[in-house]
C-alpha atoms as a PDB file:
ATOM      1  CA  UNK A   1      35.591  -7.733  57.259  1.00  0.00           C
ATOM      2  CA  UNK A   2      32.228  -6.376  57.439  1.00  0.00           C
ATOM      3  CA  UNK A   3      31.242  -4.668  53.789  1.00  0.00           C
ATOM      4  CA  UNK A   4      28.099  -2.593  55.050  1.00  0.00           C
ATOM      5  CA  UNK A   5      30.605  -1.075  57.502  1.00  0.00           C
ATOM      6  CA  UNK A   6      32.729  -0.341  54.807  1.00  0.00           C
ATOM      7  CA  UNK A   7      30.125   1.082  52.223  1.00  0.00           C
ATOM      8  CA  UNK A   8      28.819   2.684  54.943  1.00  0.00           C
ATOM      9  CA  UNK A   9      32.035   4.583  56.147  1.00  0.00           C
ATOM     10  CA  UNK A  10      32.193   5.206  52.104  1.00  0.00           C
ATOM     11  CA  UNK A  11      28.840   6.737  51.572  1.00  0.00           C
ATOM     12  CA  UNK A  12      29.610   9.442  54.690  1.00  0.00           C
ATOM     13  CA  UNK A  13      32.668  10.794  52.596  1.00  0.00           C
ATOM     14  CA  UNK A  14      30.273  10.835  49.260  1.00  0.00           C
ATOM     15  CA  UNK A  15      27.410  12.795  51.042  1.00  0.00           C
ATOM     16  CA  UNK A  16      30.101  15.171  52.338  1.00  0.00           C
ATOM     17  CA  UNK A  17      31.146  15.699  48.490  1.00  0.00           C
ATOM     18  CA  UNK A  18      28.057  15.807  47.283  1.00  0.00           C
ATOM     19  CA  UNK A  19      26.314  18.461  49.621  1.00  0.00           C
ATOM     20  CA  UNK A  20      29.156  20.527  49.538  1.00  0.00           C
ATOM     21  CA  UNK A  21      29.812  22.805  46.364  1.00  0.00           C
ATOM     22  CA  UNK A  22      33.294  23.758  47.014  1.00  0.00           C
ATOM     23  CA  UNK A  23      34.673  20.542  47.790  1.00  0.00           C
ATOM     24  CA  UNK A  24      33.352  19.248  43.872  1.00  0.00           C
ATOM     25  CA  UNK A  25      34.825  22.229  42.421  1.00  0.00           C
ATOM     26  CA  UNK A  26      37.991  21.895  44.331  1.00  0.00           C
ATOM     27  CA  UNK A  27      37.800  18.530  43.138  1.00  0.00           C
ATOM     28  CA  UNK A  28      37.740  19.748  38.841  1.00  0.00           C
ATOM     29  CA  UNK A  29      39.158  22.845  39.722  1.00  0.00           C
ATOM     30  CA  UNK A  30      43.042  21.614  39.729  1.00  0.00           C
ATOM     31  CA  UNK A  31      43.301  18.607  37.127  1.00  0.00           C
ATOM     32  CA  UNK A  32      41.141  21.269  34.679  1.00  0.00           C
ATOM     33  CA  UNK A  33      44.106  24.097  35.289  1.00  0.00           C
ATOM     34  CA  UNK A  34      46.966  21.830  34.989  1.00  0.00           C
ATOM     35  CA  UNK A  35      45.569  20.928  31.645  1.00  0.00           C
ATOM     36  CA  UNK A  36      45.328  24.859  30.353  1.00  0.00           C
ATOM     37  CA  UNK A  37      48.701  24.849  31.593  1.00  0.00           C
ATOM     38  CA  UNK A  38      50.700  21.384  30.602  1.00  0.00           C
ATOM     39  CA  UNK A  39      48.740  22.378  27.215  1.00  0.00           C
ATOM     40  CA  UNK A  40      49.921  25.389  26.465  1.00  0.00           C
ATOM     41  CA  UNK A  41      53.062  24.952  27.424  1.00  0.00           C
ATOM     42  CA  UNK A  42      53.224  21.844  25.188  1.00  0.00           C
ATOM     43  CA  UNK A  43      51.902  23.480  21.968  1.00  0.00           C
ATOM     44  CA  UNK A  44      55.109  25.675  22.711  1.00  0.00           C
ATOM     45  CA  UNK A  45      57.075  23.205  22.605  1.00  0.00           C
ATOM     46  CA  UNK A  46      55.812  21.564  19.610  1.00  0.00           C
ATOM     47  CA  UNK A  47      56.058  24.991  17.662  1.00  0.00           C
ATOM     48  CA  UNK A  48      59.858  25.596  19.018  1.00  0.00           C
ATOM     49  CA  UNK A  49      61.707  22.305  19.040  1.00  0.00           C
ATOM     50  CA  UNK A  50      62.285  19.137  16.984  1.00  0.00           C
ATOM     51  CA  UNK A  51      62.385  16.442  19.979  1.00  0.00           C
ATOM     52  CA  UNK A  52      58.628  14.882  20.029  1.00  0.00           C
ATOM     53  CA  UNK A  53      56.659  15.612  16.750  1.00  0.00           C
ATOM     54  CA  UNK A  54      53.937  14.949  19.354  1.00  0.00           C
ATOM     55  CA  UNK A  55      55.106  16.823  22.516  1.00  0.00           C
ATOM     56  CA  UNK A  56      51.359  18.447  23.236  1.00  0.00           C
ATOM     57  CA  UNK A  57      49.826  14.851  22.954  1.00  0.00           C
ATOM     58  CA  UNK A  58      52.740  13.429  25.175  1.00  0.00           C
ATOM     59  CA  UNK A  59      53.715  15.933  27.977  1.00  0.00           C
ATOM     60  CA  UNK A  60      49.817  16.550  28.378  1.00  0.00           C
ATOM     61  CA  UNK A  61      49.565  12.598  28.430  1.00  0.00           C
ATOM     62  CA  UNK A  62      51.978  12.322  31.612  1.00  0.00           C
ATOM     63  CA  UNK A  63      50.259  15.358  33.156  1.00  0.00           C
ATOM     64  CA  UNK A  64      47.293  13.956  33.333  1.00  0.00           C
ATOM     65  CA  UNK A  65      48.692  10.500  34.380  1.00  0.00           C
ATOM     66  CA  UNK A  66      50.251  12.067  37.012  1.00  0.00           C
ATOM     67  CA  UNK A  67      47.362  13.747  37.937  1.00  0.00           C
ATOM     68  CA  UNK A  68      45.713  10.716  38.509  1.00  0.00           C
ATOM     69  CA  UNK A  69      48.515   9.532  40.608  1.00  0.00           C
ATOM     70  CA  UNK A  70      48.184  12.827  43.000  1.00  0.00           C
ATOM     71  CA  UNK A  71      44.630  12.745  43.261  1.00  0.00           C
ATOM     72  CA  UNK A  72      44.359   9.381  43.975  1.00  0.00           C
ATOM     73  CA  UNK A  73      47.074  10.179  47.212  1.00  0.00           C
ATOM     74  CA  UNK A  74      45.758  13.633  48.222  1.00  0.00           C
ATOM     75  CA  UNK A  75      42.060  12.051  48.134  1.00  0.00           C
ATOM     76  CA  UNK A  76      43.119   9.688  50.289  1.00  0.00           C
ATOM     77  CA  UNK A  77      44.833  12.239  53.130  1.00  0.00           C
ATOM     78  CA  UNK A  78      41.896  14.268  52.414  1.00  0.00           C
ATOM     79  CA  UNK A  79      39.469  11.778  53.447  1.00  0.00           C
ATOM     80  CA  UNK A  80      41.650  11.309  56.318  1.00  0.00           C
ATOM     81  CA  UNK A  81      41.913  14.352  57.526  1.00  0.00           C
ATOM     82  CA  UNK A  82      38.298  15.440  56.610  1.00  0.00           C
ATOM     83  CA  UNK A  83      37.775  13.157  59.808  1.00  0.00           C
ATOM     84  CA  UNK A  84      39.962  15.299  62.242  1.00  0.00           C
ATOM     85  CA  UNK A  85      38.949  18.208  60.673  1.00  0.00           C
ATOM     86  CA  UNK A  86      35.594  17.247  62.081  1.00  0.00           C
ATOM     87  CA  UNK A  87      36.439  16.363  65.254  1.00  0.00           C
ATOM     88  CA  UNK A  88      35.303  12.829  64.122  1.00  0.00           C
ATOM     89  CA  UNK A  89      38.709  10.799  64.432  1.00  0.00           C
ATOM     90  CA  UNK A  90      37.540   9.764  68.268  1.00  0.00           C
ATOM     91  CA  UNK A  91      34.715   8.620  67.396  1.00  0.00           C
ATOM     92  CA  UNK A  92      36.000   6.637  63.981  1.00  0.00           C
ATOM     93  CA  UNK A  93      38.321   4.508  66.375  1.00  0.00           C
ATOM     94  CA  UNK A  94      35.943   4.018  69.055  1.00  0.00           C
ATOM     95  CA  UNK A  95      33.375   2.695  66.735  1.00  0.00           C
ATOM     96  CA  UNK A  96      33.201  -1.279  65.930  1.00  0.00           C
ATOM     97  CA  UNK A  97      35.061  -0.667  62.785  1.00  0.00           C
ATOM     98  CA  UNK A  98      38.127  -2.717  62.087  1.00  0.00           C
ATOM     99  CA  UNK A  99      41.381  -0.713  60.793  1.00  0.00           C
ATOM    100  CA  UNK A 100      40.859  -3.032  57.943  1.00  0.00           C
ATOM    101  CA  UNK A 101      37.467  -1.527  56.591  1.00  0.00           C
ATOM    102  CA  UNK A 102      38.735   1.550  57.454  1.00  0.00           C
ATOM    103  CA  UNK A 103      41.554   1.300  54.981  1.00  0.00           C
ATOM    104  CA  UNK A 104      39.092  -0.455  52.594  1.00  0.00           C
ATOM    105  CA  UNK A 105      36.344   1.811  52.677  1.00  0.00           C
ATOM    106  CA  UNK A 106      38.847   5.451  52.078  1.00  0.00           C
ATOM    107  CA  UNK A 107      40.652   3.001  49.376  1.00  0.00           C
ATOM    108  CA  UNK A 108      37.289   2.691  47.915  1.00  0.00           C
ATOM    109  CA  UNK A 109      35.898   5.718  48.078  1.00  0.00           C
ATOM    110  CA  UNK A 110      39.072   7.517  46.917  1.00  0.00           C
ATOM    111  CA  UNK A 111      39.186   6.416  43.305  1.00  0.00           C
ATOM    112  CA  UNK A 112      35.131   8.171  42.843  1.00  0.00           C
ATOM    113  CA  UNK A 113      37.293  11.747  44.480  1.00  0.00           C
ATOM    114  CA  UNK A 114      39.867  11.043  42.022  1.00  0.00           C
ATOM    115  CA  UNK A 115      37.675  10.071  38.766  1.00  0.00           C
ATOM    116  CA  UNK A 116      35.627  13.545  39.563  1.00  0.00           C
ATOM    117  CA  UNK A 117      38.767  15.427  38.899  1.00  0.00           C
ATOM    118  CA  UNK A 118      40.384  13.582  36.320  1.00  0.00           C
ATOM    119  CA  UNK A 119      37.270  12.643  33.776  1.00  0.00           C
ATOM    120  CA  UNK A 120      36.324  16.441  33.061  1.00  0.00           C
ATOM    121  CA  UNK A 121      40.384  17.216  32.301  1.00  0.00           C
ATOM    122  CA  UNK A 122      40.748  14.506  30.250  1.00  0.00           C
ATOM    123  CA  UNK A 123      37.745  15.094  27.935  1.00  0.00           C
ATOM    124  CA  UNK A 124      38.489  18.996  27.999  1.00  0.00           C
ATOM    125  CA  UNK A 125      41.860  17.671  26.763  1.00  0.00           C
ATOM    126  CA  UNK A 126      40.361  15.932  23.489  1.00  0.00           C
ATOM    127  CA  UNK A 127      38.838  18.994  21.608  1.00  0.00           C
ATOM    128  CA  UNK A 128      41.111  22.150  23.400  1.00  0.00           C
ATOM    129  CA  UNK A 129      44.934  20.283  22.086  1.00  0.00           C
ATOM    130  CA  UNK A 130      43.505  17.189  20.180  1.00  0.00           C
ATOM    131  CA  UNK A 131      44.949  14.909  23.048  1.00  0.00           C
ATOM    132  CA  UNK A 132      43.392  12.153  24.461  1.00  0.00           C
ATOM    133  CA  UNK A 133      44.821   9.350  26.840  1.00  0.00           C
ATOM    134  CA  UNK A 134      42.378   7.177  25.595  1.00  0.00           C
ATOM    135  CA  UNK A 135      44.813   6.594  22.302  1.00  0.00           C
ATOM    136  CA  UNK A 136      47.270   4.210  25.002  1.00  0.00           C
ATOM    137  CA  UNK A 137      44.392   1.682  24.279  1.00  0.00           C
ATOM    138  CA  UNK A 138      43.823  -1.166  26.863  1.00  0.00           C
ATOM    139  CA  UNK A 139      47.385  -0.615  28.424  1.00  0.00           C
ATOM    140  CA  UNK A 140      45.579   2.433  29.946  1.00  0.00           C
ATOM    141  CA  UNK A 141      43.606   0.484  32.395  1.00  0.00           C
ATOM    142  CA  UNK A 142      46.711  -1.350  33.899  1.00  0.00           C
ATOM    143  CA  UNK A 143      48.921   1.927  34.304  1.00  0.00           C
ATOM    144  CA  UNK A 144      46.104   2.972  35.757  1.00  0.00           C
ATOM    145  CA  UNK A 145      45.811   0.674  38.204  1.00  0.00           C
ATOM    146  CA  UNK A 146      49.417   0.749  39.283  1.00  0.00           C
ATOM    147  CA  UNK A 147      49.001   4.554  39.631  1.00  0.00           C
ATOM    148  CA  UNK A 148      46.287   4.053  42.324  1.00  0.00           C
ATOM    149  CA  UNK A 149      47.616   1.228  44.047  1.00  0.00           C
ATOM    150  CA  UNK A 150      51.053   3.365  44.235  1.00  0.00           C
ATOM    151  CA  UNK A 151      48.750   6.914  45.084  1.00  0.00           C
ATOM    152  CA  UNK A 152      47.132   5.167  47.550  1.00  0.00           C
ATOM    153  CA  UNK A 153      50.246   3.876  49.325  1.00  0.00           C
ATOM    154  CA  UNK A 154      51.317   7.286  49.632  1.00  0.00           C
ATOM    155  CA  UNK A 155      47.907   8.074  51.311  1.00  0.00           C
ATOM    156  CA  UNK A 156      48.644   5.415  53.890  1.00  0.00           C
ATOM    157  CA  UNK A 157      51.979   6.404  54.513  1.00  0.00           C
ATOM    158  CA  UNK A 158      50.941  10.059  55.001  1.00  0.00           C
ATOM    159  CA  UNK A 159      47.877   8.930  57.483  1.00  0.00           C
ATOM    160  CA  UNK A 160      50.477   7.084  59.039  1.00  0.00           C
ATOM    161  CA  UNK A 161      52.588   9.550  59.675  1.00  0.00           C
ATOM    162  CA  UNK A 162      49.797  11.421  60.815  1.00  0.00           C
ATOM    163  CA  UNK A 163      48.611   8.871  63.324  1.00  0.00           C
ATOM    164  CA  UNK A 164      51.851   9.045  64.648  1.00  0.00           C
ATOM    165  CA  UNK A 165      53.163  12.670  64.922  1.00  0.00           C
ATOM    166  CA  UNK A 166      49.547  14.242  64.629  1.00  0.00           C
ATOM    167  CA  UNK A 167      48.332  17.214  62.218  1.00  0.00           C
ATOM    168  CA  UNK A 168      51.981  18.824  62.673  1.00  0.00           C
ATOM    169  CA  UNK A 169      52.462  15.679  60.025  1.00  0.00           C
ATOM    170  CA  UNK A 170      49.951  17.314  57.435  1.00  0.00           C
ATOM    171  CA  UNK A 171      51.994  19.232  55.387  1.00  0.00           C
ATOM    172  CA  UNK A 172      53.779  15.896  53.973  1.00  0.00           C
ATOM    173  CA  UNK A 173      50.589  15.360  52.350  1.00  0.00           C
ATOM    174  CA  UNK A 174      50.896  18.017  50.097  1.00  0.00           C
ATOM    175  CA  UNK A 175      54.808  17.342  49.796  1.00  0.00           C
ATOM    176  CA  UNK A 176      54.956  13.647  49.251  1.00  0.00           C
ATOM    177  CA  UNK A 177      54.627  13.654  45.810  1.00  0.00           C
ATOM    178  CA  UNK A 178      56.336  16.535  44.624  1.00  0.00           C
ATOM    179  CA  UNK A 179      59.060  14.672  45.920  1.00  0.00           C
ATOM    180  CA  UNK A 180      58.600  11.604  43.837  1.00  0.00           C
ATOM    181  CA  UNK A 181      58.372  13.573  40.771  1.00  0.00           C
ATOM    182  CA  UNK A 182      61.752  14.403  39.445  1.00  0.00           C
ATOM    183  CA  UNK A 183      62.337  10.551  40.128  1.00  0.00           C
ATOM    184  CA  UNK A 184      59.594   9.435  38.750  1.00  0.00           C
ATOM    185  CA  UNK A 185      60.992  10.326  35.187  1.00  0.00           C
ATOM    186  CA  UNK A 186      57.492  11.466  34.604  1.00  0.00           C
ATOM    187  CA  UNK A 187      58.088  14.184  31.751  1.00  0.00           C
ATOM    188  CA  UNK A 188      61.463  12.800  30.648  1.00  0.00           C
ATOM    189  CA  UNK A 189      63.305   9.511  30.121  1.00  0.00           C
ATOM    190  CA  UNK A 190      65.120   7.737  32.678  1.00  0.00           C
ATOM    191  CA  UNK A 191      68.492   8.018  30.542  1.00  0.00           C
ATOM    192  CA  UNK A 192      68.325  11.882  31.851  1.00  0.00           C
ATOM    193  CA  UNK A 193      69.096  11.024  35.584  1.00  0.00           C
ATOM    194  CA  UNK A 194      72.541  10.123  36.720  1.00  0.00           C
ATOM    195  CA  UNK A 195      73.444   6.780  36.693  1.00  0.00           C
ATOM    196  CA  UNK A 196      73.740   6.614  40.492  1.00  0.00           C
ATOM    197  CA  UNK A 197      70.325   8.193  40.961  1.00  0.00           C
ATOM    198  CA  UNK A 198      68.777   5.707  38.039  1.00  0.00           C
ATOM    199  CA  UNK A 199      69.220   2.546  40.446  1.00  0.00           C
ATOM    200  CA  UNK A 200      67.021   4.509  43.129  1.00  0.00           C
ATOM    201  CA  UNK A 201      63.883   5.814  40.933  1.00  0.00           C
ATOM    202  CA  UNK A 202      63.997   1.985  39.174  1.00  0.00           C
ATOM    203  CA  UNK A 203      62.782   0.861  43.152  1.00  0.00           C
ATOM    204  CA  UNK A 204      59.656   3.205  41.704  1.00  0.00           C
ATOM    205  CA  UNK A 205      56.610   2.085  39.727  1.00  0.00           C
ATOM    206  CA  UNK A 206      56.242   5.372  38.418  1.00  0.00           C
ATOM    207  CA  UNK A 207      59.601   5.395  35.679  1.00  0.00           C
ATOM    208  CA  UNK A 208      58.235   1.783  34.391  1.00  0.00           C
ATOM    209  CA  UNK A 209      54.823   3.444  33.999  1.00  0.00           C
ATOM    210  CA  UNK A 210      55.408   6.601  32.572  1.00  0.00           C
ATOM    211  CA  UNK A 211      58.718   4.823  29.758  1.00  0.00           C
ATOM    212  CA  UNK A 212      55.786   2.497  28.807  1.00  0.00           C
ATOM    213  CA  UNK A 213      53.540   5.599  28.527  1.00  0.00           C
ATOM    214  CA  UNK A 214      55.659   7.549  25.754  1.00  0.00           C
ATOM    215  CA  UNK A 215      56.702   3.750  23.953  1.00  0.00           C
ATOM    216  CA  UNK A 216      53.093   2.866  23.386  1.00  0.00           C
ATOM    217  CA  UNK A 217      52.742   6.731  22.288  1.00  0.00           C
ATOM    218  CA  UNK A 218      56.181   7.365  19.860  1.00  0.00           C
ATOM    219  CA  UNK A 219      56.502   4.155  18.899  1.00  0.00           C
ATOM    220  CA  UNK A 220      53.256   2.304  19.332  1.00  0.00           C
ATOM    221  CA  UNK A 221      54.741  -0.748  21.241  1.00  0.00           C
ATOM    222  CA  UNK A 222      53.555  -2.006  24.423  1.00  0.00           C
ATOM    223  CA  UNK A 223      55.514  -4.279  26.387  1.00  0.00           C
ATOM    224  CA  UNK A 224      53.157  -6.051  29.172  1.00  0.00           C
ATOM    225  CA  UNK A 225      56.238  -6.859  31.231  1.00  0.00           C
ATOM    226  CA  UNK A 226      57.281  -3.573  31.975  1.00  0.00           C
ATOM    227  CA  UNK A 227      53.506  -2.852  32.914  1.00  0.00           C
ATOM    228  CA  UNK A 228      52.416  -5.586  34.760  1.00  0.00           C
ATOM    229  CA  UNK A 229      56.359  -5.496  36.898  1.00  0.00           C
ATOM    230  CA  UNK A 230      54.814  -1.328  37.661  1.00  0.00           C
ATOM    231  CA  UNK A 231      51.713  -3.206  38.917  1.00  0.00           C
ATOM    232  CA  UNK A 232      53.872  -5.713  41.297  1.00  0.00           C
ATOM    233  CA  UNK A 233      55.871  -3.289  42.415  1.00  0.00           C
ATOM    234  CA  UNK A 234      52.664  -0.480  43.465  1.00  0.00           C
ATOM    235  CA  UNK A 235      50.742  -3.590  44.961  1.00  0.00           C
ATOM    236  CA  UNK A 236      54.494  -4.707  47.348  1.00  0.00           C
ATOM    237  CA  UNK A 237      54.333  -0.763  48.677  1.00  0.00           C
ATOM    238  CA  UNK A 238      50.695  -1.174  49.546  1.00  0.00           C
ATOM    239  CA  UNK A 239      51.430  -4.443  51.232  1.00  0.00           C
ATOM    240  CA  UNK A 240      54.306  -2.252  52.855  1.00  0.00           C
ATOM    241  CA  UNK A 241      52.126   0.998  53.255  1.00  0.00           C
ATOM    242  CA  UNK A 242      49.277  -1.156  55.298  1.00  0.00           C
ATOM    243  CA  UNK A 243      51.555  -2.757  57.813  1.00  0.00           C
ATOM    244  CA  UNK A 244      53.029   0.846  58.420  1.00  0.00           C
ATOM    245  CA  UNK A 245      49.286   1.891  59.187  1.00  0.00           C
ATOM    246  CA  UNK A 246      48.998  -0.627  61.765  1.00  0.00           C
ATOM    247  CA  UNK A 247      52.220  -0.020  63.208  1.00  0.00           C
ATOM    248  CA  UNK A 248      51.369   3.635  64.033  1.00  0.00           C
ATOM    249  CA  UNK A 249      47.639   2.760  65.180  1.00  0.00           C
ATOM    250  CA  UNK A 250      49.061   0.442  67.425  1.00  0.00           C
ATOM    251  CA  UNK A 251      51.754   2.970  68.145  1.00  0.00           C
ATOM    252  CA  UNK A 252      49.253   5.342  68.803  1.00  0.00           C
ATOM    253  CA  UNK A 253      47.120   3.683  70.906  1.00  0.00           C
ATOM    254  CA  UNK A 254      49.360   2.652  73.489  1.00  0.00           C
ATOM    255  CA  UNK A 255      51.159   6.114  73.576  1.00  0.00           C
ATOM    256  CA  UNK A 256      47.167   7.054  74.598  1.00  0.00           C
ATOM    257  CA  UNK A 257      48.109   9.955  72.149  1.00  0.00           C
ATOM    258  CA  UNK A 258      45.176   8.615  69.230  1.00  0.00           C
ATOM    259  CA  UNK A 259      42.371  10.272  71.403  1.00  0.00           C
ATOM    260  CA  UNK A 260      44.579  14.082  71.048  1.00  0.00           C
ATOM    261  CA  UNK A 261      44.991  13.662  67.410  1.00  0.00           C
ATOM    262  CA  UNK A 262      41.675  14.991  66.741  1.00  0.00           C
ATOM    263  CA  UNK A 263      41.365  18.025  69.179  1.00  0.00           C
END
């Protein structure tokens, strides 16, 4: 693995954010609005209900966890598809890059798209509702981590899917996710989903993550276990996610359809 291929392949994405106004703001735009909104909402809740005495501090918590976790993903396909956007996708696989640097540089690259969305939220956070995800502590930096392993395997999985059925596949990008959500207990405990459907969001990294998120925040116990089994689990679906990638480049490229994908 050559790592000037890779930091160069990296730097090409960060000049195309930097010279380009739009893409920054589009970049702050959404993490800053679901804070308004998660916000608001929350300070409703905390007026009009006896559940959380903190429900602003924790609902706006997971939101912008979660935010994380979708940036980190739709960075990913973005970078992805920035490439057949571009008309650049021949030329990426022609090049003497190996699939592995390409995977390592858009891994790379994707947590600086994903840290220019979520920094400004999260300090907007601190003096508009008195929140701040910084109050986790130390845990924060391993739920972190699982979060972009995991939103990162959903990046390969969508470029995957786009390698093999073309842009048709693009709208799963923007789907993925959403899909996960309700699953991913993210607002609300796991206790609230059916038993049946509680064995099939526990295969998830997410529900261990976001439990350990409102423990360490109600009742100011963190249990390492739980975290670092959320870590395992995100860095087994990468493991999974990359193989998948190389089964549709593969796939791909003796269909002869890779050189259509970006035209």
């Amino acid at each position: 693995m050559n790592f000037n291929k890779i930091y160069a392949l990296g730097l090409r994405h960060l000049y195309l954010i930097s010279n380009s106004f739009p893409r920054v703001l589009d970049l702050i735009y959404w993490p800053t609005i679901q804070i308004f909104l998660w916000g608001f909402i929350s300070k409703f809740f905390t007026l009009n209900s006896d559940y959380y005495s903190n429900t602003v501090g924790i609902i706006l918590t997971a939101a912008i966890l979660y935010d994380f976790l979708f940036r980190s993903s739709i960075s990913y396909n973005m970078m992805f598809l920035e490439e057949i956007w571009s008309r650049n996708f021949t030329n990426l696989f022609i090049a003497p890059i190996k699939i592995s640097e390409i995977i390592a540089a858009l891994t790379f690259t994707a947590i600086l798209r994903t840290l220019i969305g979520l920094v400004p939220a999260a300090l907007i956070a601190i003096p508009l509702f008195g929140v701040s995800i910084f109050k986790i502590g130390p845990p924060l930096v391993f739920l972190l981590i699982s979060l972009y392993v995991f939103g990162v395997t959903l990046g390969l999985l969508v470029t995957s899917g786009l390698l093999r059925y073309g842009p048709s596949f693009e709208n799963i990008a923007w789907a993925s996710l959403f899909f996960l959500a309700p699953l991913g207990c993210i607002y609300y405990p796991i206790e609230i989903l059916p038993d049946w459907l509680q064995t099939f969001s526990k295969l998830l990294p997410l529900v261990y993550i976001f439990e350990e998120m409102r423990n360490i925040l109600i009742n100011d116990v963190v249990n390492y276990i739980e975290i670092f089994k959320a870590i395992a689990i995100s860095f087994a679906y990468f493991m999974f996610g990359v193989i998948i990638f190389y089964w549709s480049y593969y796939g791909a490229r003796m269909r002869g359809t890779l050189i259509n994908i970006g035209e």
